[in-house]
Protein backbone atom coordinates (compact mmCIF):
# COMPACT_ATOMS: atom_id res chain seq x y z
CA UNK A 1 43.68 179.00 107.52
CA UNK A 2 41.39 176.22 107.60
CA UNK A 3 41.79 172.87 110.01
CA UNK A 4 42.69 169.66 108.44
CA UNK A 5 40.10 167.31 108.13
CA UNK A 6 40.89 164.65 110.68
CA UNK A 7 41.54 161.53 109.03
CA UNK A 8 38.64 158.39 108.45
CA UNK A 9 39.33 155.05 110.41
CA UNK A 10 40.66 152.42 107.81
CA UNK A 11 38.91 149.05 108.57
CA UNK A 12 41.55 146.53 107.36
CA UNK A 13 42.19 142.68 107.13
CA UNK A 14 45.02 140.53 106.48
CA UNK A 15 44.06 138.22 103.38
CA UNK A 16 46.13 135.69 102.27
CA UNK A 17 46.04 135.11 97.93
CA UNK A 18 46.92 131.51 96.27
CA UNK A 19 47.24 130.97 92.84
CA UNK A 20 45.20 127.87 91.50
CA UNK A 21 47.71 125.41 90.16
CA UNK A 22 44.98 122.98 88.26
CA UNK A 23 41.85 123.60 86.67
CA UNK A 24 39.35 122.55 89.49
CA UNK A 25 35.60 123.42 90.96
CA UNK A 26 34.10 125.98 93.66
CA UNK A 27 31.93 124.32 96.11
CA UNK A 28 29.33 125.53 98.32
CA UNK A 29 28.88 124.77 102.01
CA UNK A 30 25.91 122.31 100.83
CA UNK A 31 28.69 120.53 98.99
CA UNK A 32 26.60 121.90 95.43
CA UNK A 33 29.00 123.07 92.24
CA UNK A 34 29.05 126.87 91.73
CA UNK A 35 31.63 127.21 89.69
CA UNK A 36 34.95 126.81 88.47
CA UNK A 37 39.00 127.87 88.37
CA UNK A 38 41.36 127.65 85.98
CA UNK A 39 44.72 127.63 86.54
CA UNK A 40 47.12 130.91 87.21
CA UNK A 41 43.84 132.31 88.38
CA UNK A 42 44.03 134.16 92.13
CA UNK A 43 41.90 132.80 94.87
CA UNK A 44 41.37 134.85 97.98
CA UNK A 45 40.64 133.31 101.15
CA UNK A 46 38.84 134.36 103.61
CA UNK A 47 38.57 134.35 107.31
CA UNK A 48 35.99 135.97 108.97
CA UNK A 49 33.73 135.93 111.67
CA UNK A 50 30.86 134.37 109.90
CA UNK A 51 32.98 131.52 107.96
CA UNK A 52 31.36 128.23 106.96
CA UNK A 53 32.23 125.18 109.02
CA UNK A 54 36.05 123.98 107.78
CA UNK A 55 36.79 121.72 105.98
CA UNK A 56 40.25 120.13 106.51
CA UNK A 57 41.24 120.00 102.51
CA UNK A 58 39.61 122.57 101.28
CA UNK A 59 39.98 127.13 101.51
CA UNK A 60 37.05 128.93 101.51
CA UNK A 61 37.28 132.15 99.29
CA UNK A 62 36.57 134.03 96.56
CA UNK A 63 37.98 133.60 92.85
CA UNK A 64 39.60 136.74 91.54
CA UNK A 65 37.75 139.60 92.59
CA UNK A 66 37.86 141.68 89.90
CA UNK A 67 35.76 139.15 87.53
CA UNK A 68 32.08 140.33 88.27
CA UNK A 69 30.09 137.60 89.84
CA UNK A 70 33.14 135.10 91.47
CA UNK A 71 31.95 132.63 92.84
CA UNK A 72 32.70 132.38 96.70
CA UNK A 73 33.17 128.96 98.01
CA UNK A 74 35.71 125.82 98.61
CA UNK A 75 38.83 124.70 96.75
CA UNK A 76 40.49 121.90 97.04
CA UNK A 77 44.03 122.93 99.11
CA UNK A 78 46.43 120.87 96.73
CA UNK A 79 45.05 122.92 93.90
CA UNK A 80 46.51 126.02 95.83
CA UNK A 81 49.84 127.62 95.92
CA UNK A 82 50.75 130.73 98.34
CA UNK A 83 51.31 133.66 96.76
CA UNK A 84 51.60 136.15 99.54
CA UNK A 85 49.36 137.64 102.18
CA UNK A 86 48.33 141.49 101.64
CA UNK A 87 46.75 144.02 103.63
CA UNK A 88 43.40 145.23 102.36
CA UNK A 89 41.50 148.34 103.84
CA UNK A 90 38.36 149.92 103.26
């Protein structure tokens, strides 16, 4: 009988998801359009280590991850609505 393979060491987050309420734009820390959301689209933020400056009325995050190429920058808060906060490992 062979040994179980002992088990890999999950790296996970918490990440909190927001729907986007109103059709608005992504910004980048240079304050430069990159993009665009529509709304009912999911917007992750993030919190990490190596976050931009804040900004007090804006999340910085990506757009829907599973659309290749998101964008990753600011929204505008009041285009935001909690959705719930999730626990993602990799």
């Amino acid at each position: 009988m062979s040994d179980p393979r002992p088990s890999r060491t999950r790296d996970c987050r918490s990440q909190r998801e927001y729907r986007v309420t109103g059709k608005g734009q992504i910004w980048d820390v240079d304050g430069q359009q990159v993009g665009e959301v529509a709304s009912g689209t999911l917007f992750f933020r993030q919190d990490v280590a190596d976050y931009p400056r804040p900004v007090h009325d804006r999340f910085y995050g990506t757009v829907d991850e599973v659309i290749s190429g998101s964008p990753t920058g600011y929204v505008l808060r009041k285009k935001l609505e909690y959705v719930a906060t999730v626990e993602v490992c990799a």
